[in-house]
C-alpha atoms as a PDB file:
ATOM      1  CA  UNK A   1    -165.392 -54.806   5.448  1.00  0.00           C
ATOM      2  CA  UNK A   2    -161.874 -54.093   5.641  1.00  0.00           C
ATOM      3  CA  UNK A   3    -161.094 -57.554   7.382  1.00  0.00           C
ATOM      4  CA  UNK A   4    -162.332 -58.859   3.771  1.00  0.00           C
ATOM      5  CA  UNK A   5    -160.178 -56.678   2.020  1.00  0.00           C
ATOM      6  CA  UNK A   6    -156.919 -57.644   3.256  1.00  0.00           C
ATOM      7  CA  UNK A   7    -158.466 -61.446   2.868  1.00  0.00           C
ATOM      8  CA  UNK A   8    -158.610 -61.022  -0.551  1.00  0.00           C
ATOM      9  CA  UNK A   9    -155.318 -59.353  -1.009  1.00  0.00           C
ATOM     10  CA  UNK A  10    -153.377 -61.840   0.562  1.00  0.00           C
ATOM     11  CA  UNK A  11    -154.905 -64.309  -1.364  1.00  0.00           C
ATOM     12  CA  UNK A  12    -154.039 -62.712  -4.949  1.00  0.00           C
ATOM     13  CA  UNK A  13    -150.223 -62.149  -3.491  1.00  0.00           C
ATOM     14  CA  UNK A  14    -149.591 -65.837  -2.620  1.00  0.00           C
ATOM     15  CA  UNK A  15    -151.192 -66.394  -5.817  1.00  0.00           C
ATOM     16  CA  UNK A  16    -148.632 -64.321  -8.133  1.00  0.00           C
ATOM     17  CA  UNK A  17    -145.867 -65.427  -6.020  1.00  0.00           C
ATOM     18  CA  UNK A  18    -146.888 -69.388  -7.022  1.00  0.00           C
ATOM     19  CA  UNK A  19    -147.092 -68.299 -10.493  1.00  0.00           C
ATOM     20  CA  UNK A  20    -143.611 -66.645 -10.175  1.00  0.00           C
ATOM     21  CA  UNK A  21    -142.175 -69.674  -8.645  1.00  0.00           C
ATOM     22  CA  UNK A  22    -143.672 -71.620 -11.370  1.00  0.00           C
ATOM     23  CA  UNK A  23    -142.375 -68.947 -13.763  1.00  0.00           C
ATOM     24  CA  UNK A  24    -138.967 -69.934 -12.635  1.00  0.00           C
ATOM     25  CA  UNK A  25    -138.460 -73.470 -12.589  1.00  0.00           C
ATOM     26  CA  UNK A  26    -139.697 -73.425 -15.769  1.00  0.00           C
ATOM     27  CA  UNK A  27    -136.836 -71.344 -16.640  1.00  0.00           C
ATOM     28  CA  UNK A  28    -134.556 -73.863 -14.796  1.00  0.00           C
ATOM     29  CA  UNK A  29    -135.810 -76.852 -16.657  1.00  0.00           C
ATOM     30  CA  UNK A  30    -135.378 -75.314 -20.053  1.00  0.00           C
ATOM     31  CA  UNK A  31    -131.944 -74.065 -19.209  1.00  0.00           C
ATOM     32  CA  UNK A  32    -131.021 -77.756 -17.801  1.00  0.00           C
ATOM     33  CA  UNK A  33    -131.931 -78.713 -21.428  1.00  0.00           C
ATOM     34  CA  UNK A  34    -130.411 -76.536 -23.559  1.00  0.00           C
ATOM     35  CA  UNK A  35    -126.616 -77.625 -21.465  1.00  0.00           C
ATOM     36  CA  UNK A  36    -127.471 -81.286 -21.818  1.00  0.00           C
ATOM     37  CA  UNK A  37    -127.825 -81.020 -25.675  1.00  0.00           C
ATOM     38  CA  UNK A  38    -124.762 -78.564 -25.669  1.00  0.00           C
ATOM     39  CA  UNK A  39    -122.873 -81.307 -24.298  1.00  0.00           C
ATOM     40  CA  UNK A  40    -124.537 -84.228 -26.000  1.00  0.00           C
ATOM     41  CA  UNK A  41    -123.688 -82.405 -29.416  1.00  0.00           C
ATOM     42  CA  UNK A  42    -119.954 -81.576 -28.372  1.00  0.00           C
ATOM     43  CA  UNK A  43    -119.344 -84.774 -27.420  1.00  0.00           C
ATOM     44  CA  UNK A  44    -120.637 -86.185 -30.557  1.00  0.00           C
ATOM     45  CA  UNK A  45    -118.587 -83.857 -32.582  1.00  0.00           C
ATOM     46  CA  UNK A  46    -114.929 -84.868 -30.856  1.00  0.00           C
ATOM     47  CA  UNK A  47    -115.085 -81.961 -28.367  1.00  0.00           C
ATOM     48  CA  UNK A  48    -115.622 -84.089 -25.685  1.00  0.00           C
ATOM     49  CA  UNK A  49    -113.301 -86.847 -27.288  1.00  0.00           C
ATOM     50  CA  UNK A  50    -111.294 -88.001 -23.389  1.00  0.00           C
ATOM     51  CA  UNK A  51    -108.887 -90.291 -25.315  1.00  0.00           C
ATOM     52  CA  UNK A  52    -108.079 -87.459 -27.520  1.00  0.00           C
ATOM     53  CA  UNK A  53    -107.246 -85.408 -24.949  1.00  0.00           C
ATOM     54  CA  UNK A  54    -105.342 -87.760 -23.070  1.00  0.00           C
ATOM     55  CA  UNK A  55    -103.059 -88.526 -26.376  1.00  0.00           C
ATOM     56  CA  UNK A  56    -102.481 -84.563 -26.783  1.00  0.00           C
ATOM     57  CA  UNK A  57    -100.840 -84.204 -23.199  1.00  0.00           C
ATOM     58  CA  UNK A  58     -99.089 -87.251 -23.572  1.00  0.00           C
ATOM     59  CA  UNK A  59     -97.422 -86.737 -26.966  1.00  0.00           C
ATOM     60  CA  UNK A  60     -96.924 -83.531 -25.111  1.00  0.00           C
ATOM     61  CA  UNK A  61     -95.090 -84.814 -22.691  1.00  0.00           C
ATOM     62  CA  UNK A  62     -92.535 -86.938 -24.603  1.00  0.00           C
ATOM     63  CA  UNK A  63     -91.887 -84.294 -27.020  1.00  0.00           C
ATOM     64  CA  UNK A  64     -91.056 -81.726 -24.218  1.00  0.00           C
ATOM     65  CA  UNK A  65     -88.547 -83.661 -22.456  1.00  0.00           C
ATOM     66  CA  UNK A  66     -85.997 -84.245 -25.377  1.00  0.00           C
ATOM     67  CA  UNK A  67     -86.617 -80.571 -25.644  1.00  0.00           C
ATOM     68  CA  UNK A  68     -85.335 -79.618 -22.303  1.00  0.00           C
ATOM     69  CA  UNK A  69     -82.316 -82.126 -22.883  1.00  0.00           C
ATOM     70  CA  UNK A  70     -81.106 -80.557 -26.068  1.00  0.00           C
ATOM     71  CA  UNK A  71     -81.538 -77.262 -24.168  1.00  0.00           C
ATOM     72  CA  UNK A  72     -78.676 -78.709 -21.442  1.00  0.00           C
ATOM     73  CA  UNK A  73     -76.644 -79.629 -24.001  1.00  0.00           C
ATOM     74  CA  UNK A  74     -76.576 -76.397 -25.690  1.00  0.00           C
ATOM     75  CA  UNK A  75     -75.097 -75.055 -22.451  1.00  0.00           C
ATOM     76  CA  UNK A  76     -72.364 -77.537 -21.718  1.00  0.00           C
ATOM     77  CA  UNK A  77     -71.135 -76.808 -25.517  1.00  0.00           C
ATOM     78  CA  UNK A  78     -71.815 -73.350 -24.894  1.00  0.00           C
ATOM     79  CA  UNK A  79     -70.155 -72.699 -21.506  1.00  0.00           C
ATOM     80  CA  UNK A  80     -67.490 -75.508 -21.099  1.00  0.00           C
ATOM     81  CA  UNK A  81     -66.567 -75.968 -24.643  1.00  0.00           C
ATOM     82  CA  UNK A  82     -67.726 -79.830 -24.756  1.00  0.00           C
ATOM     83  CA  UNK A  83     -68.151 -81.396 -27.637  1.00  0.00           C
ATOM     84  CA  UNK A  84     -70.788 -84.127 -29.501  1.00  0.00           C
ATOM     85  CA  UNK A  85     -68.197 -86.405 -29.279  1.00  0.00           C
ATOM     86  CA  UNK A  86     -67.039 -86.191 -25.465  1.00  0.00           C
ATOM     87  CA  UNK A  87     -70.822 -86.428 -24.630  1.00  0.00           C
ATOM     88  CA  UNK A  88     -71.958 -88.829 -22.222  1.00  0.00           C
ATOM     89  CA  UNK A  89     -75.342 -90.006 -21.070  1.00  0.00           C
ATOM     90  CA  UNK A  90     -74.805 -92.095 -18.221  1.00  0.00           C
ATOM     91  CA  UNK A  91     -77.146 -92.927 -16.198  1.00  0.00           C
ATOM     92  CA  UNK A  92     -77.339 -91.936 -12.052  1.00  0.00           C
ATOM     93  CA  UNK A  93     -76.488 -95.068 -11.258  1.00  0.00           C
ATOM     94  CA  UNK A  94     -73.467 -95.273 -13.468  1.00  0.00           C
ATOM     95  CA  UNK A  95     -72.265 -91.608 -13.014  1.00  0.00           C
ATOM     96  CA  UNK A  96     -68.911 -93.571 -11.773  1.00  0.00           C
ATOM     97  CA  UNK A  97     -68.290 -94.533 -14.739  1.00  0.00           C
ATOM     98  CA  UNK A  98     -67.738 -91.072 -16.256  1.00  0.00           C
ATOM     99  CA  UNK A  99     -65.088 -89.764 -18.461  1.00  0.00           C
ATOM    100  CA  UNK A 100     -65.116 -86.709 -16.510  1.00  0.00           C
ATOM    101  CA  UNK A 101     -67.829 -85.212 -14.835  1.00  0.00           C
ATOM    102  CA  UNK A 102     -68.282 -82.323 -17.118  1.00  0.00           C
ATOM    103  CA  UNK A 103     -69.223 -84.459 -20.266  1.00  0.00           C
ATOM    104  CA  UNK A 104     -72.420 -86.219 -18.772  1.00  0.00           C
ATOM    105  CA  UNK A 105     -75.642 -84.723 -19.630  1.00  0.00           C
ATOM    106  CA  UNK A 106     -77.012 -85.948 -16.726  1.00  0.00           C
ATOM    107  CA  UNK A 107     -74.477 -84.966 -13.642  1.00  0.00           C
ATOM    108  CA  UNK A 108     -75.016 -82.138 -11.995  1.00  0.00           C
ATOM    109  CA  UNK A 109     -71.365 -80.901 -12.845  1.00  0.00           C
ATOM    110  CA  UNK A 110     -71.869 -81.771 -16.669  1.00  0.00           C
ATOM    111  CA  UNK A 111     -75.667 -80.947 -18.452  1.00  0.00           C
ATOM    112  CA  UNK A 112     -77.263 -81.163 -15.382  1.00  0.00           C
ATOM    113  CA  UNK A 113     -80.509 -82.719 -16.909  1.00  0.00           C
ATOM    114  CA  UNK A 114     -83.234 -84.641 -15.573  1.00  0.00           C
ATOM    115  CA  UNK A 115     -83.132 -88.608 -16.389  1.00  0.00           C
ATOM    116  CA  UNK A 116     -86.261 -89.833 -16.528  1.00  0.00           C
ATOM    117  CA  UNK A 117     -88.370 -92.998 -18.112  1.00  0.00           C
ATOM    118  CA  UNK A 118     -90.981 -92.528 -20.444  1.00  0.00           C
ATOM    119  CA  UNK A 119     -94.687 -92.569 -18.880  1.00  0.00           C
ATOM    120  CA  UNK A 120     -96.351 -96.214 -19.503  1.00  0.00           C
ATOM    121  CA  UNK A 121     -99.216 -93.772 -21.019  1.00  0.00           C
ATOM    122  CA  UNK A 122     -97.081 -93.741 -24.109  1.00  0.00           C
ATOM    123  CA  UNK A 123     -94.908 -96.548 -24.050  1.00  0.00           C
ATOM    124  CA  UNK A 124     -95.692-100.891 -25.300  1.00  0.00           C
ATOM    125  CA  UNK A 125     -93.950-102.053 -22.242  1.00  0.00           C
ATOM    126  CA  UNK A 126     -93.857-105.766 -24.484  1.00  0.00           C
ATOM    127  CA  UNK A 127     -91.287-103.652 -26.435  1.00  0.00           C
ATOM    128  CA  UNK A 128     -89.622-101.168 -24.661  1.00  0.00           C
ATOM    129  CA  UNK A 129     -89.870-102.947 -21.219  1.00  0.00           C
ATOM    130  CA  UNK A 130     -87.700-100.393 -19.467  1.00  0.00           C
ATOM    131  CA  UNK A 131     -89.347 -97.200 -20.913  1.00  0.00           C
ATOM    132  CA  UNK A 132     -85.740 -95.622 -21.049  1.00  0.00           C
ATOM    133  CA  UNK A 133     -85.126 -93.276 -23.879  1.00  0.00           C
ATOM    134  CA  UNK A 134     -81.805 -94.021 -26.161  1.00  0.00           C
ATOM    135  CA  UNK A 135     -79.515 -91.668 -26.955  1.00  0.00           C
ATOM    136  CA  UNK A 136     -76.458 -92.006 -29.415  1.00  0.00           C
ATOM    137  CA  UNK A 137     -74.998 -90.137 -32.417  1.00  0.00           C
ATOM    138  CA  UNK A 138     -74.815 -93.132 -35.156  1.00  0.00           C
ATOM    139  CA  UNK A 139     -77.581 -92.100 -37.292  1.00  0.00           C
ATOM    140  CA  UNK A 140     -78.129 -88.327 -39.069  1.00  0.00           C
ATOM    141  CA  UNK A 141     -81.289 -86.928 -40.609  1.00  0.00           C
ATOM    142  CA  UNK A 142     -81.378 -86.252 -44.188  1.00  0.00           C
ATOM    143  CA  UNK A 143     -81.625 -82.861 -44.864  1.00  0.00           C
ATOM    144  CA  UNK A 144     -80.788 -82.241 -41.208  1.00  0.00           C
ATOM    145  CA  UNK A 145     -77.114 -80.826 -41.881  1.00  0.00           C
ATOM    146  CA  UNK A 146     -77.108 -82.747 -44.773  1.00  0.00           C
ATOM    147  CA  UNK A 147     -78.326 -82.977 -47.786  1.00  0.00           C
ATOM    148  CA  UNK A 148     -78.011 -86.294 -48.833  1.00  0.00           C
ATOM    149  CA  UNK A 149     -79.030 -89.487 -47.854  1.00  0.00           C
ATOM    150  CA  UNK A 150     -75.719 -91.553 -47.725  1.00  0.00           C
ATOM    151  CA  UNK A 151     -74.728 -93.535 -44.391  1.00  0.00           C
ATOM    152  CA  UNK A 152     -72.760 -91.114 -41.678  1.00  0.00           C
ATOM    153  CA  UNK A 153     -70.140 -90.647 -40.887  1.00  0.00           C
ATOM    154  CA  UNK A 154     -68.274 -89.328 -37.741  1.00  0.00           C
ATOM    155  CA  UNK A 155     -68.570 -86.346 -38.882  1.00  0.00           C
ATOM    156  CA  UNK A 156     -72.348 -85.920 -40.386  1.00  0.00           C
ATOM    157  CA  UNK A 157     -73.986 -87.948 -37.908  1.00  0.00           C
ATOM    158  CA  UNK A 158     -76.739 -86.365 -35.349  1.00  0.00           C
ATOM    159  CA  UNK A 159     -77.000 -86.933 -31.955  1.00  0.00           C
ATOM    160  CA  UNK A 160     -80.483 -87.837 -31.544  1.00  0.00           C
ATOM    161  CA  UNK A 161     -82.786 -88.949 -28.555  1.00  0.00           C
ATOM    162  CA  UNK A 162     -84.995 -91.933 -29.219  1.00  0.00           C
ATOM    163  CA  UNK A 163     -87.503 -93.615 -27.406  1.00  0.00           C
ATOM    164  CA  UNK A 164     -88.559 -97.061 -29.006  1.00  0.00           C
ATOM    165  CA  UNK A 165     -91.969 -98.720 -28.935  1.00  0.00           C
ATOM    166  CA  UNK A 166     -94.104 -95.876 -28.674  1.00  0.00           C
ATOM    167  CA  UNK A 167     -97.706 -96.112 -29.185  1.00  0.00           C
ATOM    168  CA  UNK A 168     -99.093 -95.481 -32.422  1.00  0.00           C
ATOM    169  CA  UNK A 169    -102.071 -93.445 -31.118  1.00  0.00           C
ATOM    170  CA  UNK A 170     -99.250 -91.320 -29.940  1.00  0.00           C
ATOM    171  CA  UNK A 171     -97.073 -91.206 -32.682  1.00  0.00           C
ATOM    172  CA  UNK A 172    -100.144 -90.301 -34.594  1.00  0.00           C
ATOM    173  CA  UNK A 173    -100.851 -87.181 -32.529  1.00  0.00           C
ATOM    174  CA  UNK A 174     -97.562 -85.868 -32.973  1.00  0.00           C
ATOM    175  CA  UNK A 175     -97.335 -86.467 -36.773  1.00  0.00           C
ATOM    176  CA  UNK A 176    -100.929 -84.440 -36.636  1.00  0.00           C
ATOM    177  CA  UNK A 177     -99.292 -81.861 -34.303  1.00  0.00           C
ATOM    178  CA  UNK A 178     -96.507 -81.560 -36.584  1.00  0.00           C
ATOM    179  CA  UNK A 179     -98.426 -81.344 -40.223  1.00  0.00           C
ATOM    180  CA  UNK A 180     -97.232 -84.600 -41.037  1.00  0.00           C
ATOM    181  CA  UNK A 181     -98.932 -88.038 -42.084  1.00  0.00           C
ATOM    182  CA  UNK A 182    -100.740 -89.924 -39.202  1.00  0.00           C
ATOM    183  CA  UNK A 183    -100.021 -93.226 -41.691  1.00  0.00           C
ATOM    184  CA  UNK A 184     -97.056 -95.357 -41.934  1.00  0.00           C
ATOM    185  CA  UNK A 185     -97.045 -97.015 -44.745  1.00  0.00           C
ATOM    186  CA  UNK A 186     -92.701 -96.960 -45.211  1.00  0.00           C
ATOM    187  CA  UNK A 187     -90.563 -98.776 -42.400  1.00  0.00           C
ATOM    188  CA  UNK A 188     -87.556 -96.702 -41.503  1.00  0.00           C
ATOM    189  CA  UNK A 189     -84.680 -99.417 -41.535  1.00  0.00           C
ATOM    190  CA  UNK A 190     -81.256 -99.362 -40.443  1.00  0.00           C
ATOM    191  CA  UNK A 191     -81.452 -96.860 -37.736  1.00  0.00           C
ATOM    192  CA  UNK A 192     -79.791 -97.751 -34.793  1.00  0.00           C
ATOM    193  CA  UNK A 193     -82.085 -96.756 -31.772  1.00  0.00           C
ATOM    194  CA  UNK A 194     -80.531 -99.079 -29.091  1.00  0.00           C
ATOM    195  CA  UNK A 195     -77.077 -98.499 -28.098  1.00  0.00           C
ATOM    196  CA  UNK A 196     -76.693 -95.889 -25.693  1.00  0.00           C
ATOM    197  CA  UNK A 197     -73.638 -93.170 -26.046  1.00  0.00           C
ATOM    198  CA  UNK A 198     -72.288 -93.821 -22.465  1.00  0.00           C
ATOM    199  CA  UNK A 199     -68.306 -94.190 -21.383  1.00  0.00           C
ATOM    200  CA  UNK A 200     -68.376 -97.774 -22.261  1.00  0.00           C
ATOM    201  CA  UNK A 201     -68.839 -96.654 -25.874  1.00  0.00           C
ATOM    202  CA  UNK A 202     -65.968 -95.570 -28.174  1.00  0.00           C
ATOM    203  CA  UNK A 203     -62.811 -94.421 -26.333  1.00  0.00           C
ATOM    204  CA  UNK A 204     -62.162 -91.846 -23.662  1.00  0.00           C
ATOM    205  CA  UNK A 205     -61.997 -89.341 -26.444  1.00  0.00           C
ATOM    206  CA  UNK A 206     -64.623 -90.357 -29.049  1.00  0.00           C
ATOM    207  CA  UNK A 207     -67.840 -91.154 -28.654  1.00  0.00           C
ATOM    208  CA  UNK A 208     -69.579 -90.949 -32.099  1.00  0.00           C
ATOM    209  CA  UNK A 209     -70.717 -94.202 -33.551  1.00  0.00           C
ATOM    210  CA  UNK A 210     -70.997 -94.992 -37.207  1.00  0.00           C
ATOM    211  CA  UNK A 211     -73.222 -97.176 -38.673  1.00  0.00           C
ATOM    212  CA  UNK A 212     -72.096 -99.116 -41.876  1.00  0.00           C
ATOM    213  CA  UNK A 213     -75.772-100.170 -43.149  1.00  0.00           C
ATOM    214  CA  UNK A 214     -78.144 -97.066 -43.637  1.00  0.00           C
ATOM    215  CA  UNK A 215     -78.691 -94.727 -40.460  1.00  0.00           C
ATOM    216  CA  UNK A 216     -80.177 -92.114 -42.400  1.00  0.00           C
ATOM    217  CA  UNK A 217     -83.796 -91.359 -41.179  1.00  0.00           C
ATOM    218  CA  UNK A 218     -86.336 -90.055 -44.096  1.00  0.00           C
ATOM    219  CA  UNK A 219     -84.031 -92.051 -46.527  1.00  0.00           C
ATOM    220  CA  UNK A 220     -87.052 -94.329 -46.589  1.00  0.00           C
ATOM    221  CA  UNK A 221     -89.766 -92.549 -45.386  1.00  0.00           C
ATOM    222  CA  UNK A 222     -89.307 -89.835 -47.265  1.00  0.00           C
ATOM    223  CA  UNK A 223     -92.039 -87.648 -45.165  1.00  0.00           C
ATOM    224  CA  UNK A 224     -89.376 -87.853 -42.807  1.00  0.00           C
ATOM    225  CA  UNK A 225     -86.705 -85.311 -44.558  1.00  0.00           C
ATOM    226  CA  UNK A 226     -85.764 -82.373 -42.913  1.00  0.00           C
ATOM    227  CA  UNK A 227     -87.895 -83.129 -40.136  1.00  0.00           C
ATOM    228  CA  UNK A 228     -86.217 -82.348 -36.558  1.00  0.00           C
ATOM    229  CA  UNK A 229     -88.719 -84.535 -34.792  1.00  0.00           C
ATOM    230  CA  UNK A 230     -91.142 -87.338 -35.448  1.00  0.00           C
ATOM    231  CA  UNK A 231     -91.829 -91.008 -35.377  1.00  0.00           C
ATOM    232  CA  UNK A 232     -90.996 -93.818 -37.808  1.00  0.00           C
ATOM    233  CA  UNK A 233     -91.220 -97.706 -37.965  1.00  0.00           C
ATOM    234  CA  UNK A 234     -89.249-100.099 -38.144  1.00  0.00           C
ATOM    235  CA  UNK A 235     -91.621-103.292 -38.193  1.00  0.00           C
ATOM    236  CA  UNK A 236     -94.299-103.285 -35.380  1.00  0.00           C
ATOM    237  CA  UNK A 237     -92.164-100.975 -33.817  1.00  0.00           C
ATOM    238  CA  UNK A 238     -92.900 -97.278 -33.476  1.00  0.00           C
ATOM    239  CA  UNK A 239     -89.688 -94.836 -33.112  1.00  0.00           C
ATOM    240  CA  UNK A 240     -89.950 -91.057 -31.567  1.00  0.00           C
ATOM    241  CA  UNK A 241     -86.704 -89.619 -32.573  1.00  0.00           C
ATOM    242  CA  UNK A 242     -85.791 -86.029 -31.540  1.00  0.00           C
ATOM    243  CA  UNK A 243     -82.285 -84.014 -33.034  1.00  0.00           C
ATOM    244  CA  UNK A 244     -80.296 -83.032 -30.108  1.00  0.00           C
ATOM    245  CA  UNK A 245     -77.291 -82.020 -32.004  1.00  0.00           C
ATOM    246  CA  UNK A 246     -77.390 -81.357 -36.028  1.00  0.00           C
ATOM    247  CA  UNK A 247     -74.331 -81.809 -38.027  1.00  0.00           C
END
């Protein structure tokens, strides 16, 4: 009698223990659904948007770098009295070819910043083949330590960093980052984004440019005024510009 006993109680245990088992996966499964349309639904809403991502770090990146360059500049002006017009941006390769070693941004002895090419992420190579970023003081910013939009001059224009033939995508993302219009409707003409401010420009003691058409960025596109930082075009071409210096 008590053989039969046990018998039947071991029977009813491996029975509730199936049932919890079953219990469980059950569980498991419903779980495994509610995650799959969580993530079917966020992708669908832009949450899971990759490209948008990958535009966010990389407008990230090419606004951050001009960043840390204006940053150098502020302590060569700041600590060894240079001035925008002794400024240099030679390259490495042509640190030789310095005024001094002091007025290059990029020596050691001078700015001590980091030269570096724009990712390819961000960059038409069929337009800016070399990914190099420009930088000059020919062209000002309206509203950018002045108020007008006339041509500059030696003494009104802004040394700026550029970096030509950006992607619109891009450009977009920053204007969005930046509250501005992700449309560009008004080419920004007249700037000059190509000459670089090295030693071979100007004389041993001046390096500012002027620039006799219009140089004045948000003189056309007017959502550009007073604006530090964003992108214009000029043509098919899409223009970052950053202030370095405002005057």
């Amino acid at each position: 009698m008590t053989i039969t006993t046990t018998h039947h109680q071991s029977h009813q245990d491996r029975t509730s223990e199936a049932g919890n088992v079953l219990f469980l996966i059950l569980i498991a499964v419903a779980l495994f659904a509610a995650l799959s349309y969580a993530v079917t639904q966020s992708t669908r809403s832009g949450g899971g948007d990759a490209n948008n991502e990958t535009n966010l770090v990389n407008s990230a990146q090419i606004t951050q770098y001009p960043a840390g360059i204006k940053t150098s500049i502020t302590r060569m002006i700041v600590s060894n009295g240079v001035t925008a017009e002794e400024l240099e941006f030679n390259a490495p390769a042509a640190f030789s070819s310095l005024t001094s070693n002091n007025v290059g941004v990029f020596h050691p002895s001078g700015g001590g910043a980091t030269y570096a090419f724009a990712p390819d992420s961000v960059v038409d190579t069929t337009i800016n083949a070399t990914k190099a970023w420009v930088f000059n003081t020919e062209n000002e910013v309206q509203n950018i330590g002045q108020t007008d939009a006339a041509a500059p001059t030696h003494d009104t224009a802004d040394t700026i960093a550029f970096l030509p033939g950006v992607k619109l995508a891009i450009c977009q993302k920053i204007h969005a980052q930046l509250g501005l219009a992700t449309t560009f409707s008004t080419d920004e003409t007249g700037i000059n984004y190509v000459t670089q401010q090295t030693d071979a420009v100007g004389t041993a003691t001046d390096h500012i440019l002027t620039n006799a058409t219009n140089g004045t960025i948000g003189a056309l596109a007017t959502e550009l005024v007073g604006q530090p930082q964003g992108c214009f075009k000029d043509g098919t071409t899409y223009v970052y510009y950053h202030v370095l210096i405002e005057r």
